[in-house]
C-alpha atoms as a PDB file:
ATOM      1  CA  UNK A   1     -19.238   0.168  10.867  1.00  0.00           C
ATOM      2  CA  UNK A   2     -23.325   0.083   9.600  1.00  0.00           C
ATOM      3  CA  UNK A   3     -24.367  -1.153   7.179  1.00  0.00           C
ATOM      4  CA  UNK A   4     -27.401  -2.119   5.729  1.00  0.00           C
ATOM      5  CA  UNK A   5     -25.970  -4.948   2.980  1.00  0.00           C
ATOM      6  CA  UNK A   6     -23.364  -6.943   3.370  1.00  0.00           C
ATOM      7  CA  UNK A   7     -19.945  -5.609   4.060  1.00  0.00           C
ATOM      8  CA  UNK A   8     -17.030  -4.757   1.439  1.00  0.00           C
ATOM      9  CA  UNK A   9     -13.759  -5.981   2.380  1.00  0.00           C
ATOM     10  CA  UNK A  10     -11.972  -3.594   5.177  1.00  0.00           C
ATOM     11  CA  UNK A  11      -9.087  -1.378   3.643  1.00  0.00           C
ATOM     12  CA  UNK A  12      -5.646  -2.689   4.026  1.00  0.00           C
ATOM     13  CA  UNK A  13      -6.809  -6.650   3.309  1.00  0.00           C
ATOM     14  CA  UNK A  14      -7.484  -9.183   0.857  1.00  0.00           C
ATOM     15  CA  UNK A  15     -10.324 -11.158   0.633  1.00  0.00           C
ATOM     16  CA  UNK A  16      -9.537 -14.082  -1.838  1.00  0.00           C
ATOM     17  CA  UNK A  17     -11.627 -15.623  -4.302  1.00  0.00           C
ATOM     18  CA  UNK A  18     -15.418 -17.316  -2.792  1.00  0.00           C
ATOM     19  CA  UNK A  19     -14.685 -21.265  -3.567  1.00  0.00           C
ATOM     20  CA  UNK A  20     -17.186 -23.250  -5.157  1.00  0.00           C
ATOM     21  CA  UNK A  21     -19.684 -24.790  -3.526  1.00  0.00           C
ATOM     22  CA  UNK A  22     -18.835 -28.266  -3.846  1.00  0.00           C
ATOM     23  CA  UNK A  23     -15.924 -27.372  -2.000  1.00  0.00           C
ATOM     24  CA  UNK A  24     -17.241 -25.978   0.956  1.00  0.00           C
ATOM     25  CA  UNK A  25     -19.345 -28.481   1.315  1.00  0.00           C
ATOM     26  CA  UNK A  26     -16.848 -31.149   1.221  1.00  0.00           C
ATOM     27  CA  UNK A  27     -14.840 -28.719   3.425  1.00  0.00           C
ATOM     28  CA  UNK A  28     -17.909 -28.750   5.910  1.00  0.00           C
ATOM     29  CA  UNK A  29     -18.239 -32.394   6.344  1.00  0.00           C
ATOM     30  CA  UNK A  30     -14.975 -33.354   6.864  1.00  0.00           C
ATOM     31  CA  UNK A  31     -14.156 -30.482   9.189  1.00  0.00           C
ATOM     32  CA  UNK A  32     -16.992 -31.567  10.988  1.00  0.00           C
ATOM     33  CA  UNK A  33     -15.906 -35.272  11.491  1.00  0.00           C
ATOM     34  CA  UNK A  34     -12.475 -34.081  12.212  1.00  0.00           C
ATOM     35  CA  UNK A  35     -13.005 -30.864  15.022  1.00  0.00           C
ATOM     36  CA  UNK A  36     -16.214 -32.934  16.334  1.00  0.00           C
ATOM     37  CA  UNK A  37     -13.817 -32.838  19.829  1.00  0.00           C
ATOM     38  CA  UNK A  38     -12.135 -29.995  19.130  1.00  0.00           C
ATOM     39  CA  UNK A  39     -11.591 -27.279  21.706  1.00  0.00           C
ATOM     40  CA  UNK A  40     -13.887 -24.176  20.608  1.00  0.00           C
ATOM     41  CA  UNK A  41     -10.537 -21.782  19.878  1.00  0.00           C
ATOM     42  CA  UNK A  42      -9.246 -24.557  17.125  1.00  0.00           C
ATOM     43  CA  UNK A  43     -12.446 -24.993  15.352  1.00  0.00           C
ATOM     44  CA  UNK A  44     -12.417 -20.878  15.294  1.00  0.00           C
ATOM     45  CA  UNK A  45      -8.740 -21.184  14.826  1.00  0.00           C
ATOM     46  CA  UNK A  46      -9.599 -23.466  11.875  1.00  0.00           C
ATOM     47  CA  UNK A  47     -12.097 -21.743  10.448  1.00  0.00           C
ATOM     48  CA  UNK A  48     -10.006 -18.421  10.326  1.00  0.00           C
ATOM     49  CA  UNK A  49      -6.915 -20.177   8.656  1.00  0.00           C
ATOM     50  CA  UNK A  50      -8.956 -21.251   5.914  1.00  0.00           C
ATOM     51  CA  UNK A  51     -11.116 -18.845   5.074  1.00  0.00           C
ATOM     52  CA  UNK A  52      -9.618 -15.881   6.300  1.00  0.00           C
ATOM     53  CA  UNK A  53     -11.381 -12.614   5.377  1.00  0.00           C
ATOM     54  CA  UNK A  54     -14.439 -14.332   4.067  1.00  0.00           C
ATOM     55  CA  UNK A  55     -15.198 -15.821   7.845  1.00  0.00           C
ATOM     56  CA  UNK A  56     -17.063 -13.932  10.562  1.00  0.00           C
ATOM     57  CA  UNK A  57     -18.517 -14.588  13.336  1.00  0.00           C
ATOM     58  CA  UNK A  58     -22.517 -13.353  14.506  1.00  0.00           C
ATOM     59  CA  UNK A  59     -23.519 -12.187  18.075  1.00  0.00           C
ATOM     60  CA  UNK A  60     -27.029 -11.355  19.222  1.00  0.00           C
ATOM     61  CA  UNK A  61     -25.696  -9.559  21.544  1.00  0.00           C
ATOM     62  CA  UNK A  62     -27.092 -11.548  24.174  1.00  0.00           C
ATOM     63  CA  UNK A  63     -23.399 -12.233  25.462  1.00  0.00           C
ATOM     64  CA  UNK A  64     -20.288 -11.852  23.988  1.00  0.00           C
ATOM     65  CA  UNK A  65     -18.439 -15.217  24.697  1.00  0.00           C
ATOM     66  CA  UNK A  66     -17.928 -16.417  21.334  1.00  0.00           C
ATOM     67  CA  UNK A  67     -16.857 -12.655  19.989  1.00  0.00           C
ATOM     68  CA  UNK A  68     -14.536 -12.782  22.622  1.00  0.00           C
ATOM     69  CA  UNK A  69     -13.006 -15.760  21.871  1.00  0.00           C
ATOM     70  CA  UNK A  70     -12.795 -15.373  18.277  1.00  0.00           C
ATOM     71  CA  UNK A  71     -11.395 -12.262  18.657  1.00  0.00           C
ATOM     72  CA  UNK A  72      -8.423 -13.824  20.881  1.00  0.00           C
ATOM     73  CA  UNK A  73      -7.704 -16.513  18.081  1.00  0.00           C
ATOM     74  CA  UNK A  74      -7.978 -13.462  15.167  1.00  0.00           C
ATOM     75  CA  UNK A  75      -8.193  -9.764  16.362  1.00  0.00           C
ATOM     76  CA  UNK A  76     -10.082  -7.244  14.794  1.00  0.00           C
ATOM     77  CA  UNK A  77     -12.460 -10.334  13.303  1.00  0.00           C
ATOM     78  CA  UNK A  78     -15.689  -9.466  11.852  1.00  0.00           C
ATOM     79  CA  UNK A  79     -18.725  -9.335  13.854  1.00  0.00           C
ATOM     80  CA  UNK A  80     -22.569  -9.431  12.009  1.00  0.00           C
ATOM     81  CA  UNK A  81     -24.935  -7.908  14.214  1.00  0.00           C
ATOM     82  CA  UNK A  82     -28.666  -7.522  13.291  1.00  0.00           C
ATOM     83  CA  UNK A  83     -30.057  -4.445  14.170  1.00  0.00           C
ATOM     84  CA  UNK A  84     -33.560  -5.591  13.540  1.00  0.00           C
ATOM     85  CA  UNK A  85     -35.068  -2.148  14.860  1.00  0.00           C
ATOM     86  CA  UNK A  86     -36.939  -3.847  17.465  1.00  0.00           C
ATOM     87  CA  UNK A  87     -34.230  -4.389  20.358  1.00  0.00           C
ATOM     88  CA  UNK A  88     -34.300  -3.488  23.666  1.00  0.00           C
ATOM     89  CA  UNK A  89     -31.869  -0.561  24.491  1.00  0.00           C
ATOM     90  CA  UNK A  90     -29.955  -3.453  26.903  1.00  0.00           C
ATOM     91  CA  UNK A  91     -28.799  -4.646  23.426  1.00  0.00           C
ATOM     92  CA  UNK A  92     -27.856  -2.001  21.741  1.00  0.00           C
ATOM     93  CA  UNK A  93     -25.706  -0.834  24.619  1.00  0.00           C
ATOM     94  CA  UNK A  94     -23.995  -4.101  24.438  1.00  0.00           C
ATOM     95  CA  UNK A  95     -23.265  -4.040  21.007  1.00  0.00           C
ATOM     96  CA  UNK A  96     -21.904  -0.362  21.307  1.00  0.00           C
ATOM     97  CA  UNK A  97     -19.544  -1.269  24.604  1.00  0.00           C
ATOM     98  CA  UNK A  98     -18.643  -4.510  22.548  1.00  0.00           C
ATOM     99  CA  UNK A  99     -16.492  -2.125  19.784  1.00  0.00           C
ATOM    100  CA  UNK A 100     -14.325  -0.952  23.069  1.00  0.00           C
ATOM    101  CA  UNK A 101     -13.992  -3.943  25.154  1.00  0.00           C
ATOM    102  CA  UNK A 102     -12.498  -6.440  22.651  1.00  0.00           C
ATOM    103  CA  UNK A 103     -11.154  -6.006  19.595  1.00  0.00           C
ATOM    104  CA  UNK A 104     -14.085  -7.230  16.957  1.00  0.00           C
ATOM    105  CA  UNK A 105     -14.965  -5.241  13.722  1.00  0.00           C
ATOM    106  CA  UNK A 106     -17.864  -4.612  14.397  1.00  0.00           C
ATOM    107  CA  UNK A 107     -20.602  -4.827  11.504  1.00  0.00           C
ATOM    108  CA  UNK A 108     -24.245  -3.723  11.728  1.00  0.00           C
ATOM    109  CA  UNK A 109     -26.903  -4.973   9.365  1.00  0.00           C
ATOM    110  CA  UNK A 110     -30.368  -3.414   8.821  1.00  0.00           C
ATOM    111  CA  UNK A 111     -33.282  -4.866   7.529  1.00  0.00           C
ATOM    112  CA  UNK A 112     -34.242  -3.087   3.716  1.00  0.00           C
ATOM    113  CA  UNK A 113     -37.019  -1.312   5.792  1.00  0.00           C
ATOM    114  CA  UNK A 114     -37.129   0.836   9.061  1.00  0.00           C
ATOM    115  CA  UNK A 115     -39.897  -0.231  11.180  1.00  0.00           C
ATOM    116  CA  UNK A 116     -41.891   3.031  10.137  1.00  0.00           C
ATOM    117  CA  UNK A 117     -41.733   1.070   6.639  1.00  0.00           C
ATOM    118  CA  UNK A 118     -42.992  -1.916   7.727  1.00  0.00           C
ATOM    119  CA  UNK A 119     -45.650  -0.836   9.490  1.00  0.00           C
ATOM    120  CA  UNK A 120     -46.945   1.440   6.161  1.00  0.00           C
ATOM    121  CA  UNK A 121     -46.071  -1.549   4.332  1.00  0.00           C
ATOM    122  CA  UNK A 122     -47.862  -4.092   5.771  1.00  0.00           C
ATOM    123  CA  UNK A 123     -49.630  -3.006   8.850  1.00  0.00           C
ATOM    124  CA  UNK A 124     -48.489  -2.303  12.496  1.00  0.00           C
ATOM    125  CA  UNK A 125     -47.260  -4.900  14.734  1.00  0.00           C
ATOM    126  CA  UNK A 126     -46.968  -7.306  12.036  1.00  0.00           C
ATOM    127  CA  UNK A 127     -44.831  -9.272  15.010  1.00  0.00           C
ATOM    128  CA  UNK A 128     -48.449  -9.947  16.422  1.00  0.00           C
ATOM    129  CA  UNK A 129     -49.996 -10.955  13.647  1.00  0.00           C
ATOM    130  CA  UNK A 130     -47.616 -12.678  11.766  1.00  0.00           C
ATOM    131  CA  UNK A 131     -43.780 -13.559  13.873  1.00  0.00           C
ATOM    132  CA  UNK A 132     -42.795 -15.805  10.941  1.00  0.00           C
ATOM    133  CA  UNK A 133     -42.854 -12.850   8.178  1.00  0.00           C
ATOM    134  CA  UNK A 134     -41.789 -10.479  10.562  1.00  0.00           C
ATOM    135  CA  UNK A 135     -38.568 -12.554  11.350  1.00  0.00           C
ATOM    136  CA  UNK A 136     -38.363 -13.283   7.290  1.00  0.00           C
ATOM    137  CA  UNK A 137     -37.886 -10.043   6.868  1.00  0.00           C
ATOM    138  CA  UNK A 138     -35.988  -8.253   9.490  1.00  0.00           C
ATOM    139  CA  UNK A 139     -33.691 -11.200  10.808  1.00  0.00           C
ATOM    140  CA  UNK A 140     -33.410 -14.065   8.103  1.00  0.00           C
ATOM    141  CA  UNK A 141     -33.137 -11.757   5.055  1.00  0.00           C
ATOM    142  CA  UNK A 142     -30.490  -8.734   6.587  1.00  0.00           C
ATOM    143  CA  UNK A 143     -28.391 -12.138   7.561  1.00  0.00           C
ATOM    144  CA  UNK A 144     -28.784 -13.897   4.238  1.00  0.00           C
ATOM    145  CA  UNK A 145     -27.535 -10.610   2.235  1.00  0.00           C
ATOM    146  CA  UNK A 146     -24.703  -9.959   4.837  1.00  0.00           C
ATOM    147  CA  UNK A 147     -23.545 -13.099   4.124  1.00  0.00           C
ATOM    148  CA  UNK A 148     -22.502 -12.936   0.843  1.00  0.00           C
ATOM    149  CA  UNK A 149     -19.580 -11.599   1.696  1.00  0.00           C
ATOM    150  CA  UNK A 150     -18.377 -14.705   3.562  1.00  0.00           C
ATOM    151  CA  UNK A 151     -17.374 -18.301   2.378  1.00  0.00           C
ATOM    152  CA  UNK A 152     -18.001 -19.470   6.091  1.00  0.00           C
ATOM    153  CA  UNK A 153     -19.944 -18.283   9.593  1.00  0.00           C
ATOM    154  CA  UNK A 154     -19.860 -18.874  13.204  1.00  0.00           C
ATOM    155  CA  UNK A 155     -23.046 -18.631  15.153  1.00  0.00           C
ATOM    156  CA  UNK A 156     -22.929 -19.162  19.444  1.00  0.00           C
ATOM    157  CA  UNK A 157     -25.537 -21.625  19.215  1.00  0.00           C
ATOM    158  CA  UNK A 158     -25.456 -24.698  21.199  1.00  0.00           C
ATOM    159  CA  UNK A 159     -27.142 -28.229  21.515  1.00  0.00           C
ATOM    160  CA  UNK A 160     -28.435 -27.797  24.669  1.00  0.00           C
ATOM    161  CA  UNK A 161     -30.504 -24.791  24.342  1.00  0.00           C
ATOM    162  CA  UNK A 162     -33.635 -26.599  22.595  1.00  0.00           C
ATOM    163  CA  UNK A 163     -34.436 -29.901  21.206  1.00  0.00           C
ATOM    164  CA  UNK A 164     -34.017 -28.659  17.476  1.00  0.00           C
ATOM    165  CA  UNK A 165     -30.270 -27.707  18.143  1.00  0.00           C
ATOM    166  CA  UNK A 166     -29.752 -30.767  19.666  1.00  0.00           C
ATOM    167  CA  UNK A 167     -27.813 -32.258  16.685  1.00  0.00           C
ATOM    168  CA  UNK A 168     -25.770 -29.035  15.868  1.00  0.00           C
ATOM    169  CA  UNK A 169     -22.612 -30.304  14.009  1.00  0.00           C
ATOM    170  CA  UNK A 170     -19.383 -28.058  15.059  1.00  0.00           C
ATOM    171  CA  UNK A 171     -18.735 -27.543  11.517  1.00  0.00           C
ATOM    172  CA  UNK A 172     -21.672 -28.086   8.951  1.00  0.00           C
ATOM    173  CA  UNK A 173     -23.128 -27.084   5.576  1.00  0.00           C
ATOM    174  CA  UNK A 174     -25.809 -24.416   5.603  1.00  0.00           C
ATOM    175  CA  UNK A 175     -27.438 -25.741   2.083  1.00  0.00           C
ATOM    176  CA  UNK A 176     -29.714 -22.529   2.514  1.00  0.00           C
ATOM    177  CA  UNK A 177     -27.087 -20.234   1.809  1.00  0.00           C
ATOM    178  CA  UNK A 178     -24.261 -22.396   0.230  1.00  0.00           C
ATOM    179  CA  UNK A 179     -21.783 -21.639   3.272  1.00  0.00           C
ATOM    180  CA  UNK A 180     -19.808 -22.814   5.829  1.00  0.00           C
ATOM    181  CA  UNK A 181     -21.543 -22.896   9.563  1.00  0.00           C
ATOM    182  CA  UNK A 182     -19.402 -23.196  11.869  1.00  0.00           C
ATOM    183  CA  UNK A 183     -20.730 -23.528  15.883  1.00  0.00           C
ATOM    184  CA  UNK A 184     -17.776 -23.775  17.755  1.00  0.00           C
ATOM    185  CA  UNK A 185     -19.658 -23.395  21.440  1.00  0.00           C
ATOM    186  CA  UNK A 186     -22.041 -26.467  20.129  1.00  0.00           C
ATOM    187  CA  UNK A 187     -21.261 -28.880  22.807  1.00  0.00           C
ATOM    188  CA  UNK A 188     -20.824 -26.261  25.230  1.00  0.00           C
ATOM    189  CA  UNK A 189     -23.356 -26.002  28.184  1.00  0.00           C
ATOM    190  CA  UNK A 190     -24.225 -23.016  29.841  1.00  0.00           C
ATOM    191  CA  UNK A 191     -22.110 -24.257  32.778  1.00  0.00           C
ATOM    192  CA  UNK A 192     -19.135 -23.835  30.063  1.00  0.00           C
ATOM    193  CA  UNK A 193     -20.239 -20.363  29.411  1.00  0.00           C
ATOM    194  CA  UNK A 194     -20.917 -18.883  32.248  1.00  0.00           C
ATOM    195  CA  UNK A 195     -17.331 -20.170  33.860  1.00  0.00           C
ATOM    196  CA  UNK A 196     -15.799 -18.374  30.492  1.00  0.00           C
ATOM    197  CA  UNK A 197     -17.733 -15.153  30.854  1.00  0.00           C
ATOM    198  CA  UNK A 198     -16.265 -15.218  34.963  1.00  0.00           C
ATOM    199  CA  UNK A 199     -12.673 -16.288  33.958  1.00  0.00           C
ATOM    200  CA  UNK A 200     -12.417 -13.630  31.012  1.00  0.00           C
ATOM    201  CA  UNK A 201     -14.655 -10.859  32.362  1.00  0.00           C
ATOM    202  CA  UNK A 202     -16.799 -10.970  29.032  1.00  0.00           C
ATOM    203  CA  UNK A 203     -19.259  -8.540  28.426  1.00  0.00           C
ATOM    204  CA  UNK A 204     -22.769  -9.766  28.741  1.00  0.00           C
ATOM    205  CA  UNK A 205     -25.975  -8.017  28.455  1.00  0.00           C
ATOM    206  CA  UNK A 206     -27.488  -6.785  32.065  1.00  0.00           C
ATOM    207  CA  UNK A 207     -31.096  -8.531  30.615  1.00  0.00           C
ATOM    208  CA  UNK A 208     -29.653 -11.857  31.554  1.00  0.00           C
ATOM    209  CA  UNK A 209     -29.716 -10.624  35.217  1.00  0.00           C
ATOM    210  CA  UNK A 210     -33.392  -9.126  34.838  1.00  0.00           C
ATOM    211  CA  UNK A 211     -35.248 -12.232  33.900  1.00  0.00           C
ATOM    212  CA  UNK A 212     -34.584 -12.813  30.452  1.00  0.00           C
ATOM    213  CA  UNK A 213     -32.472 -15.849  29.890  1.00  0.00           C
ATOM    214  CA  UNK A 214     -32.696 -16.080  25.846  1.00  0.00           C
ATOM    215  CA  UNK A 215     -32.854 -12.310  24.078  1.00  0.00           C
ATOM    216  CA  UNK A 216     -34.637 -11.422  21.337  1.00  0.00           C
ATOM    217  CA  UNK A 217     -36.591  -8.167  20.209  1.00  0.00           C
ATOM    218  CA  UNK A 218     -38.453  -6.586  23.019  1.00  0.00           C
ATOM    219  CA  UNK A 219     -41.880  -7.346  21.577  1.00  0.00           C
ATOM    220  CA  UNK A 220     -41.143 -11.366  21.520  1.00  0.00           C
ATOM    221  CA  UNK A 221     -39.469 -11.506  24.728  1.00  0.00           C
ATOM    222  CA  UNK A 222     -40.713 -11.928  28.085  1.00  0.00           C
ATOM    223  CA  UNK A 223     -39.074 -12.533  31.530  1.00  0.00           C
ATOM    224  CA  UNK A 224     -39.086 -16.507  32.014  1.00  0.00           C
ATOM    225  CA  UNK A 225     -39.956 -17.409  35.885  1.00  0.00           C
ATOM    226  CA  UNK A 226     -37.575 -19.202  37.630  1.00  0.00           C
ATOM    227  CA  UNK A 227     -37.796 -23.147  36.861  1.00  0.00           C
ATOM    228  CA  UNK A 228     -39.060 -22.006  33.145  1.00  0.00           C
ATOM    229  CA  UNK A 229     -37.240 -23.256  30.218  1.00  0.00           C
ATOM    230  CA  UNK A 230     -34.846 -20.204  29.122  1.00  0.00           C
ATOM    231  CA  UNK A 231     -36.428 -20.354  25.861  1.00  0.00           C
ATOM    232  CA  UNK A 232     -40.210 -19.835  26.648  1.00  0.00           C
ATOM    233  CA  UNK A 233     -39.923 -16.293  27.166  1.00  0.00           C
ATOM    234  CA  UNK A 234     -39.574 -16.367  23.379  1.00  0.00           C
ATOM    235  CA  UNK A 235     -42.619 -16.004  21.285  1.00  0.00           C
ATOM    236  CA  UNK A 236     -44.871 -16.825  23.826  1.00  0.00           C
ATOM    237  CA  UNK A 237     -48.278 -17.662  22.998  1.00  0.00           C
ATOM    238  CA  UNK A 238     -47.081 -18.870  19.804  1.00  0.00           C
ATOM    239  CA  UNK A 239     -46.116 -22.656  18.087  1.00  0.00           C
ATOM    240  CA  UNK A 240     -42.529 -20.323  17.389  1.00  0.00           C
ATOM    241  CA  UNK A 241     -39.279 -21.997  18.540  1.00  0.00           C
ATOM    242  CA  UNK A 242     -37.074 -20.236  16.137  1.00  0.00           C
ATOM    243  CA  UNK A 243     -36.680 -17.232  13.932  1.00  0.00           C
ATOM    244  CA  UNK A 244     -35.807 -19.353  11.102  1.00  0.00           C
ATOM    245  CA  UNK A 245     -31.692 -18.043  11.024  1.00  0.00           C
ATOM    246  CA  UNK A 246     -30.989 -21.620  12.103  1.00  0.00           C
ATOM    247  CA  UNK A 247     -34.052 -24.003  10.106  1.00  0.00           C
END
């Protein structure tokens, strides 16, 4: 499935009524305290009993570890993709093989405006001149509107990628957006993932084997050399750590 706003529900199920936000907040915090040791597949597993419909889960595509295991707990769970319109091919060949290697539902959000737009819009290369708007606007925005479909989301994020996810809760409260965040791989290292990606035979994107650690859109990506921190290949050249999806 693409789409460009959020997702209606898929025929054949219910998705109850959104709760209020006071409750998902209170929801947030003490699911955090409580799964803080959890195994990943029972904070997932908890995540889908309670919300049920209005959870999903989001991939980059830059592997497909937490897809996979969300899709073991609940088959046929929702997966938000961002099609920003400035990926490599690698990762929209992942996303594609992901719809026939596990079973995901898989949903594909656009930014409001093809790149074409953008550029008659506001300029070419606006990623050059200005990576903050240009993530504002074809990253944080898509996600925000797909969203409102959902009372809760998992991300793959975990604390020891950078410094700023270094206090990740498992389960928190995304203020922003008045949901449910849910990072079940947060104390995870890459250790953790790599021995899940070899034990399950997950589908991972063939960049990670050509230099390119952390994925992004092919203008804001380099290769990182070895002994580089994964992350630097991303906005290099500029004080950029994060798209803004997760600050």
């Amino acid at each position: 499935m693409s789409l460009a706003i959020a997702p209606p529900s898929r025929p054949g199920k219910q998705s109850g009524p959104t709760r209020p936000p006071a409750e998902l907040e209170r929801l947030a915090t003490k699911a955090g305290r409580e799964l803080e040791d959890a195994p990943a597949a029972e904070i997932v597993r908890w995540a889908v009993e309670t919300f049920g419909d209005r959870f999903c889960v989001t991939s980059s595509m830059q592997d497909l570890t937490l897809s996979h295991l969300a899709s073991t707990v609940r088959p046929g769970i929702d997966v938000v993709f961002l099609d920003t319109g400035y990926h490599f091919a690698e990762t929209l060949g992942t996303a594609d093989a992901a719809t026939v290697t596990i079973p995901i539902n898989l949903v594909t959000v656009r930014p409001r405006q093809t790149v074409a737009e953008q550029d008659a819009t506001l300029g070419p290369e606006l990623f050059r001149r200005n990576p903050d708007l240009c993530c504002q606007l074809r990253k944080v925005a898509p996600l925000e509107r797909a969203l409102q479909a959902y009372d809760a989301w998992a991300t793959g994020i975990r604390r020891d990628e950078a410094p700023e996810r270094a206090n990740t809760p498992v389960v928190g409260w995304d203020a922003r957006r008045g949901k449910v965040k849910v990072a079940p791989l947060a104390r995870w290292t890459q250790e953790d993932v790599d021995r899940y990606i070899e034990d399950n035979g997950v589908l991972t994107n063939p960049l990670l084997y050509d230099g390119y650690p952390s994925i992004g859109c092919w203008p804001c990506t380099r290769r990182v050399a070895p002994g580089e921190d994964p992350r630097s290949g991303r906005w290099a050249g500029f004080a950029k750590t994060e798209c803004g999806i997760h600050t």
